[in-house]
Protein backbone atom coordinates (compact mmCIF):
# COMPACT_ATOMS: atom_id res chain seq x y z
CA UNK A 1 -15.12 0.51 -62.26
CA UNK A 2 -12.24 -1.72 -60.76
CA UNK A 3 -13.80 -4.84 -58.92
CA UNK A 4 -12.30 -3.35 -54.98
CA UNK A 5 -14.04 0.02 -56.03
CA UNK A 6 -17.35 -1.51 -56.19
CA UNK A 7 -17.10 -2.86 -52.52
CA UNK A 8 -15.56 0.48 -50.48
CA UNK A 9 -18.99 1.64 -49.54
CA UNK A 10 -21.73 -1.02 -49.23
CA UNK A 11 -24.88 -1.40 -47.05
CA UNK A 12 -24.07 -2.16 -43.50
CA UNK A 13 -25.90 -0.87 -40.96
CA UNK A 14 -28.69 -3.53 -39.78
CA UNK A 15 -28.14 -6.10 -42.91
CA UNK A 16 -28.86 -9.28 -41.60
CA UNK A 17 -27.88 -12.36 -42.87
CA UNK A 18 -29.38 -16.04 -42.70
CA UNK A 19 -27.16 -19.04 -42.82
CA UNK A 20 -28.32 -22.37 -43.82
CA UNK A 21 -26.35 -25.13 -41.84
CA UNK A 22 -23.38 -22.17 -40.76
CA UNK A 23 -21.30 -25.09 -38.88
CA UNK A 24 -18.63 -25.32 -41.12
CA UNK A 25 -15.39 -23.39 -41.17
CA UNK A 26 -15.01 -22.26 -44.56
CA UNK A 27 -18.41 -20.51 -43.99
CA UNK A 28 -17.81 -18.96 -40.63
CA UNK A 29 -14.51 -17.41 -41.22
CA UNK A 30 -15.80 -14.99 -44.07
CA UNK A 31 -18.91 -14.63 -41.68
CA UNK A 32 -16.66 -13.51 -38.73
CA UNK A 33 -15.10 -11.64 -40.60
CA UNK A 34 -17.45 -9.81 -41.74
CA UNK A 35 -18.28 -9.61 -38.12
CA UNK A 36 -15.51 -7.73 -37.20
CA UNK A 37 -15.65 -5.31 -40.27
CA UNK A 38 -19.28 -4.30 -39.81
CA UNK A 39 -22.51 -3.72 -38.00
CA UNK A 40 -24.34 -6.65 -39.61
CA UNK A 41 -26.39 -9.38 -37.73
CA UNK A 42 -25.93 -13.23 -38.17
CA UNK A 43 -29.05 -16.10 -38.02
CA UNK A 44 -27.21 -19.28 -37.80
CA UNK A 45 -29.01 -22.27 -38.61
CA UNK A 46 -27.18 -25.73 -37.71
CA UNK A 47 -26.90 -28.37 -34.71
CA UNK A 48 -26.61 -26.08 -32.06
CA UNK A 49 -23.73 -27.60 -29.59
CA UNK A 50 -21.46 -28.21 -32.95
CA UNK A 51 -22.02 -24.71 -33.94
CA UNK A 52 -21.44 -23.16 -29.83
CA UNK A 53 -17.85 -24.87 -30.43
CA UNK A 54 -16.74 -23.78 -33.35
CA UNK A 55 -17.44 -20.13 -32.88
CA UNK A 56 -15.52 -20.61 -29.46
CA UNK A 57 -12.79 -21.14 -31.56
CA UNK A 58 -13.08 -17.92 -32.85
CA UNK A 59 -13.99 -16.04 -29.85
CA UNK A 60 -15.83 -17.23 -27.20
CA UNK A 61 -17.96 -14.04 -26.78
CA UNK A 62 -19.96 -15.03 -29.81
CA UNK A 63 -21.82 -17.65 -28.66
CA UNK A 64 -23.37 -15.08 -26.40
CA UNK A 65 -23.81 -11.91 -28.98
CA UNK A 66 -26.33 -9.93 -29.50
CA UNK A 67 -25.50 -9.63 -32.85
CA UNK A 68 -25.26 -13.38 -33.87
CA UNK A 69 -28.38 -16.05 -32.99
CA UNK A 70 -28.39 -19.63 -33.51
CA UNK A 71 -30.99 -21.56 -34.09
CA UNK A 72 -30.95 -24.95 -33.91
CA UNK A 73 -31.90 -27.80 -36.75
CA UNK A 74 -31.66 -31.27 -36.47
CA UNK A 75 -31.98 -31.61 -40.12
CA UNK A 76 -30.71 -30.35 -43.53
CA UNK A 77 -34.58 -29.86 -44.46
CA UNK A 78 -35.17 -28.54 -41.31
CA UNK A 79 -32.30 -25.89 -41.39
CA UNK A 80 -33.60 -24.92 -45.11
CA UNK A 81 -37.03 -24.19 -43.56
CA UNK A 82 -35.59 -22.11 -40.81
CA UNK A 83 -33.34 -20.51 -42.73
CA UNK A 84 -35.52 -19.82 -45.64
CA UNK A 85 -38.58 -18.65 -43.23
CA UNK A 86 -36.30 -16.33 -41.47
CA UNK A 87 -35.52 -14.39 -44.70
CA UNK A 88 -39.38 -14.84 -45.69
CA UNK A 89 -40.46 -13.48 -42.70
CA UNK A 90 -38.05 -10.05 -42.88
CA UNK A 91 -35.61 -10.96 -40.09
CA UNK A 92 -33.14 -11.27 -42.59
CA UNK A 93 -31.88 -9.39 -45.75
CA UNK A 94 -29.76 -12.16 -46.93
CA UNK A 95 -30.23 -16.07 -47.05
CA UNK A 96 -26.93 -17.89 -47.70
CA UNK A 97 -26.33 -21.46 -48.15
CA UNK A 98 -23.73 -23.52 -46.21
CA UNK A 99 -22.99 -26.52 -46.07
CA UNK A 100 -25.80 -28.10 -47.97
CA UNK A 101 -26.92 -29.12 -51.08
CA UNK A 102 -27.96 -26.60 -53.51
CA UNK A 103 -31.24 -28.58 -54.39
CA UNK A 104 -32.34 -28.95 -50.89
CA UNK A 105 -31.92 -24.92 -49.98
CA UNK A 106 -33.32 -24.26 -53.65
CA UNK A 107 -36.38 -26.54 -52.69
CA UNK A 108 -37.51 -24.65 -49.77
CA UNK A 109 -36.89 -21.14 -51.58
CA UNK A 110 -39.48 -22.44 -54.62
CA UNK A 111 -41.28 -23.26 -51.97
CA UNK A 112 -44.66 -20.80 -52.87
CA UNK A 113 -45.74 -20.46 -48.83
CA UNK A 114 -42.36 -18.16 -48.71
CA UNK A 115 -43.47 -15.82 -51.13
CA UNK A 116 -40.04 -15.38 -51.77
CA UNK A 117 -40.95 -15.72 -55.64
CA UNK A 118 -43.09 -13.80 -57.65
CA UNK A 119 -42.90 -15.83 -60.91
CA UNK A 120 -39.96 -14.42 -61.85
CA UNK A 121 -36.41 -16.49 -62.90
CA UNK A 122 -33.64 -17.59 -60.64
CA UNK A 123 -30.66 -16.31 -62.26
CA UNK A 124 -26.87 -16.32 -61.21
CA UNK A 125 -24.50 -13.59 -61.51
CA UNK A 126 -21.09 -13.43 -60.76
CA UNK A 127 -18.97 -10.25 -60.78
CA UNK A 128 -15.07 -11.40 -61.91
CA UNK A 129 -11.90 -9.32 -61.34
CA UNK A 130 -9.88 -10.19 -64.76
CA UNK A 131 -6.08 -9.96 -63.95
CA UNK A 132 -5.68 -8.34 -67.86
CA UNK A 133 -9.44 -6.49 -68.24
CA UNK A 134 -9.55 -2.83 -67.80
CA UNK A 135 -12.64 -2.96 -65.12
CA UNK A 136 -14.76 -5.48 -63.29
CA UNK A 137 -17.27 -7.35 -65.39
CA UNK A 138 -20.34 -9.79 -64.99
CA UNK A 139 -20.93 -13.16 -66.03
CA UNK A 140 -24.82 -14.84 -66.33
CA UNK A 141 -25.60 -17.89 -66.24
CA UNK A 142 -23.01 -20.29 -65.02
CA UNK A 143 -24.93 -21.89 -62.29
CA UNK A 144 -28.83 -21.59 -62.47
CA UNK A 145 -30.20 -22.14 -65.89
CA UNK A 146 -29.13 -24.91 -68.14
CA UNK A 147 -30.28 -24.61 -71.72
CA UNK A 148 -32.24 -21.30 -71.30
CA UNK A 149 -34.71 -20.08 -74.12
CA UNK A 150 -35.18 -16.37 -75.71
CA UNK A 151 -37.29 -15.49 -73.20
CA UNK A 152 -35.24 -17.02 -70.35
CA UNK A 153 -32.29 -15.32 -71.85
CA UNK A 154 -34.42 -12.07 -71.62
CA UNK A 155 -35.06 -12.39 -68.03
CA UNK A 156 -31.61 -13.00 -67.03
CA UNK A 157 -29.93 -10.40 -69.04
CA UNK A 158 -33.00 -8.45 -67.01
CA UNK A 159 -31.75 -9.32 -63.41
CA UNK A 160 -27.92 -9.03 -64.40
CA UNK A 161 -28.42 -5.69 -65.76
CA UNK A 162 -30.61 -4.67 -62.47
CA UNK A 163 -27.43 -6.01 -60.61
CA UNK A 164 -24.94 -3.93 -62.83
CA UNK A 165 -26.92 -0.65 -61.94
CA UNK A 166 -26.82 -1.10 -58.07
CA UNK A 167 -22.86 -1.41 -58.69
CA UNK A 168 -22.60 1.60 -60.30
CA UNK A 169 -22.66 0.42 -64.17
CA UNK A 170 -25.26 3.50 -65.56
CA UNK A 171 -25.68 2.06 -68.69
CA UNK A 172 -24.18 -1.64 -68.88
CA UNK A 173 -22.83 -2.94 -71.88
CA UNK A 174 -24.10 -6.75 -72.66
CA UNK A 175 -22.60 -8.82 -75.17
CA UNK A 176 -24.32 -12.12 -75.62
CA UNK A 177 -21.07 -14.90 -76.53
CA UNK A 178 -21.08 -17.31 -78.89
CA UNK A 179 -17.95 -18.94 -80.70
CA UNK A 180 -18.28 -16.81 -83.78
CA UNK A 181 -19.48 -13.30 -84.19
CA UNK A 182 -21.90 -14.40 -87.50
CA UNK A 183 -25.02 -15.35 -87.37
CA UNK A 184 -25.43 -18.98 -88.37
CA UNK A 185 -28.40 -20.82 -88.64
CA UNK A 186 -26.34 -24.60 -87.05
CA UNK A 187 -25.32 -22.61 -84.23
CA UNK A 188 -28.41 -21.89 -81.80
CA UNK A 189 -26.14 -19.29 -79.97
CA UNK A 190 -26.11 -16.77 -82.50
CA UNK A 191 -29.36 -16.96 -83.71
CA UNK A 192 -30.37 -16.64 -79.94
CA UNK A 193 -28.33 -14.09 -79.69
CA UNK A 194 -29.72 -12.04 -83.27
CA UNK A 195 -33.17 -12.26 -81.88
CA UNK A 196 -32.36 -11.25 -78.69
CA UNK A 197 -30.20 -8.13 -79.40
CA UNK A 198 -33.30 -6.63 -81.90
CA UNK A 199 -35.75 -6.70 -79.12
CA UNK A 200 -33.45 -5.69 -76.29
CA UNK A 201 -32.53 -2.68 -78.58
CA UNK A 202 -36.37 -2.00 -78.99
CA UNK A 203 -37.29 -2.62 -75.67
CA UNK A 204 -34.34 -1.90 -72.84
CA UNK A 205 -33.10 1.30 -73.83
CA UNK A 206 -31.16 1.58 -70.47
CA UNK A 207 -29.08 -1.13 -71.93
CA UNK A 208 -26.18 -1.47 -74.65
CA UNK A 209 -26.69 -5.06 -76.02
CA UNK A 210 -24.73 -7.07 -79.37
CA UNK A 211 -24.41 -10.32 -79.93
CA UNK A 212 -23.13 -12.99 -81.45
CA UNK A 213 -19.77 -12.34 -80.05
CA UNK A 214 -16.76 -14.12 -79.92
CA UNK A 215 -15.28 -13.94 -75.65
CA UNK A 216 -12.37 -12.21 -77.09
CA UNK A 217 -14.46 -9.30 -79.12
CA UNK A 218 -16.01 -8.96 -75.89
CA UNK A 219 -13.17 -7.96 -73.90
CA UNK A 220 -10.48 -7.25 -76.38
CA UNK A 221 -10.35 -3.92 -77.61
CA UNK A 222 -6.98 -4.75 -79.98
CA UNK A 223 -9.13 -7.87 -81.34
CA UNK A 224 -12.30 -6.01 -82.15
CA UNK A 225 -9.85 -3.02 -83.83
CA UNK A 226 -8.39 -6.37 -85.67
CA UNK A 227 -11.40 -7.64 -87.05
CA UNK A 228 -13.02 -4.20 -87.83
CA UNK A 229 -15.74 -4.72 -85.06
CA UNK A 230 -17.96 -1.43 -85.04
CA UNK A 231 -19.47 -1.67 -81.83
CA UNK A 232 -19.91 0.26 -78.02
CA UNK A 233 -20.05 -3.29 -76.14
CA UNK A 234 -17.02 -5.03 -77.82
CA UNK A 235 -13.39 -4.72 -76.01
CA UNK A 236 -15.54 -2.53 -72.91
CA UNK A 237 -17.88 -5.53 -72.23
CA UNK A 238 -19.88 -5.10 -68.59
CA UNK A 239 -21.85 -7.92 -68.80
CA UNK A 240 -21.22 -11.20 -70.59
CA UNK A 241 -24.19 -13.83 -71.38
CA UNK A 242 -23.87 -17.35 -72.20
CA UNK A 243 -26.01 -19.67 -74.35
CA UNK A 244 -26.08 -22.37 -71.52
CA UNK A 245 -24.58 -23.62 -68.56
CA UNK A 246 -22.34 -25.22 -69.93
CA UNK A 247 -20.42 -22.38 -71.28
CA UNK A 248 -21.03 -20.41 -67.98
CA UNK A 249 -19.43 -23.12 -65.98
CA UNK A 250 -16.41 -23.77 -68.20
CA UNK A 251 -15.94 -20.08 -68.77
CA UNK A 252 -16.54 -19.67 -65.41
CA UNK A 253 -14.32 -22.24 -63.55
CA UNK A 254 -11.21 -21.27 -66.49
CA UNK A 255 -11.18 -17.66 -65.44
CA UNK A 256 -10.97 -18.24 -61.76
CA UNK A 257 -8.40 -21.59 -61.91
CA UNK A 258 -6.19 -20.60 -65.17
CA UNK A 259 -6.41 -16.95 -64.94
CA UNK A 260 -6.44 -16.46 -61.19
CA UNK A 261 -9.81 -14.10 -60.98
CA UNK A 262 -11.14 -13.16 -58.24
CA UNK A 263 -15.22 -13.62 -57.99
CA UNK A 264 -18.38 -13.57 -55.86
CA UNK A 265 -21.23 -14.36 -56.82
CA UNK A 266 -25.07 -13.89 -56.10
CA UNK A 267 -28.57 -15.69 -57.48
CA UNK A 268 -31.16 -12.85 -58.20
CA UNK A 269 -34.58 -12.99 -59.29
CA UNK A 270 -36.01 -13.81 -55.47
CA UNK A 271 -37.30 -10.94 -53.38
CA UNK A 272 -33.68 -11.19 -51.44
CA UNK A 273 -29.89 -11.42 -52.62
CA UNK A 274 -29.18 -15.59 -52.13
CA UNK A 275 -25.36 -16.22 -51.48
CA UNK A 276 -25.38 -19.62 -53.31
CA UNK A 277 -21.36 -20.63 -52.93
CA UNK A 278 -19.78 -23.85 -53.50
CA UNK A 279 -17.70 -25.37 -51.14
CA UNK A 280 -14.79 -25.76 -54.14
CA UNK A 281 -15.01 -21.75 -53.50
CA UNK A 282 -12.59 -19.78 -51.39
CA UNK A 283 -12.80 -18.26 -48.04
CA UNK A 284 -12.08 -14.54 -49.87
CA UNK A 285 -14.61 -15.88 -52.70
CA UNK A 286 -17.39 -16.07 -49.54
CA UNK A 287 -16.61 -13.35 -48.14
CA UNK A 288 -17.10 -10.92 -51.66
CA UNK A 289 -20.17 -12.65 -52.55
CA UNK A 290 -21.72 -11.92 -49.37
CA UNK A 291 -20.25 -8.10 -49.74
CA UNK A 292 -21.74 -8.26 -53.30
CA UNK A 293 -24.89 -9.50 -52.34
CA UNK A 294 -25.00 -6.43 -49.70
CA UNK A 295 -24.10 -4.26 -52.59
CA UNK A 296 -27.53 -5.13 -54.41
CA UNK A 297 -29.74 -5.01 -51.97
């Protein structure tokens, strides 16, 4: 499935979304636009009088919306616990970060009086557009998990594959990367990747998983015809996994700076979608991962 297929029916009608310090630009123009396109509610957190102004920039009827309420923090902490609580609480769907620090937001999600966490693993997913791949395909973890074990691995192929089924992927095909496609006992990758593949064959039979292999096995039919690669995940890859974050991030950052992909992104593993965005990321980059998180509610 192509990557604007996935998005041209998605759950509208009473999503509401919770933004975590919303007074910035870049985070209100995908917001409004979203506004415009659909039935959804906004919570704003942020300093209220800062935030009044800039939506009058947009249109001065918003400040007075039924649709969008602000609520006022004098604080990053402060807007985290607001934020965070409103989600908690079920007057939102969605929590989204703004302009804050990742840590801080992240702090008051762990935090256990939100119940927002059942023991479960933050994980995050993000669903690429490749200007030369044949279909839309996800990438875990670039941003979450830095040197994730078996089991870690496990529960992240677990919440990437539950987020490949609400788009539509039946059966997704996982291939777990490493930088050769033999197992070799000096490279942790592929003997990560050789354990993990026999029990996810075992155990997840709504899953096609291999591993080790190389990116371009993955999405390269003519190089896995090349190297006589016998397998259903390589060259019609739906979900890639990396060893650690640093792979995810370089593999990650290449795709959308060198190769011009479009992305959005979502952390699952909470009881909510969390739109966890940097502020390196586009406007249009926003504004999908807030339609994606919608998409796996």
């Amino acid at each position: 499935m192509k990557f604007d297929e996935i998005f041209v029916e998605y759950k509208d009608e009473m999503t509401t979304l919770s933004i975590c310090k919303a007074a910035d630009m870049d985070v209100l123009r995908p917001v409004l636009r979203l506004y415009k396109e659909t039935d959804m509610r906004f919570h704003l957190v942020d300093d209220r009088p800062r935030l009044e102004e800039m939506l009058r920039t947009f249109d001065e009827g918003l400040v007075e919306d039924g649709r969008v309420t602000i609520h006022h923090s004098a604080s990053d902490e402060e807007a985290a616990a607001i934020a965070v609580g409103l989600t908690a609480e079920g007057k939102a769907d969605i929590l989204m970060k703004g302009l804050i620090s990742t840590s801080t937001i992240l702090k008051e999600v762990l935090n256990k009086s939100h119940g927002l966490i059942s023991g479960g693993l933050l994980s995050h997913t993000a669903l690429f557009d490749l200007p030369n791949y044949h279909k839309a395909i996800l990438l875990s973890d670039a941003a979450m998990n830095i040197a994730p074990d078996r089991e870690q691995k496990m529960t992240i192929i677990q919440n990437t594959a539950e987020c490949a089924r609400k788009l539509g992927m039946a059966r997704p095909k996982i291939a777990l990367l490493s930088a050769v496609e033999k197992v070799n006992s000096k490279i942790p990758s592929t003997t990560d990747a050789e354990a993990i593949v026999k029990a996810g064959r075992e155990s997840e039979p709504e899953i096609l998983i291999d591993g080790p292999l190389q990116y371009d096995l993955a999405i390269s039919k003519k190089a896995a015809e090349h190297k006589n690669m016998a397998s259903e995940v390589a060259g019609d890859a739906d979900i890639l996994i990396v060893h650690n974050i640093d792979a995810g991030n370089v593999l990650y950052k290449s795709l959308v700076y060198s190769a011009g992909a479009r992305v959005a992104s979502v952390i699952t593993g909470a009881s909510v979608p969390i739109v966890l965005t940097s502020r390196a990321d586009s406007a249009e980059d926003k504004y999908n991962s807030i339609r994606l998180a919608m998409k796996v509610l």
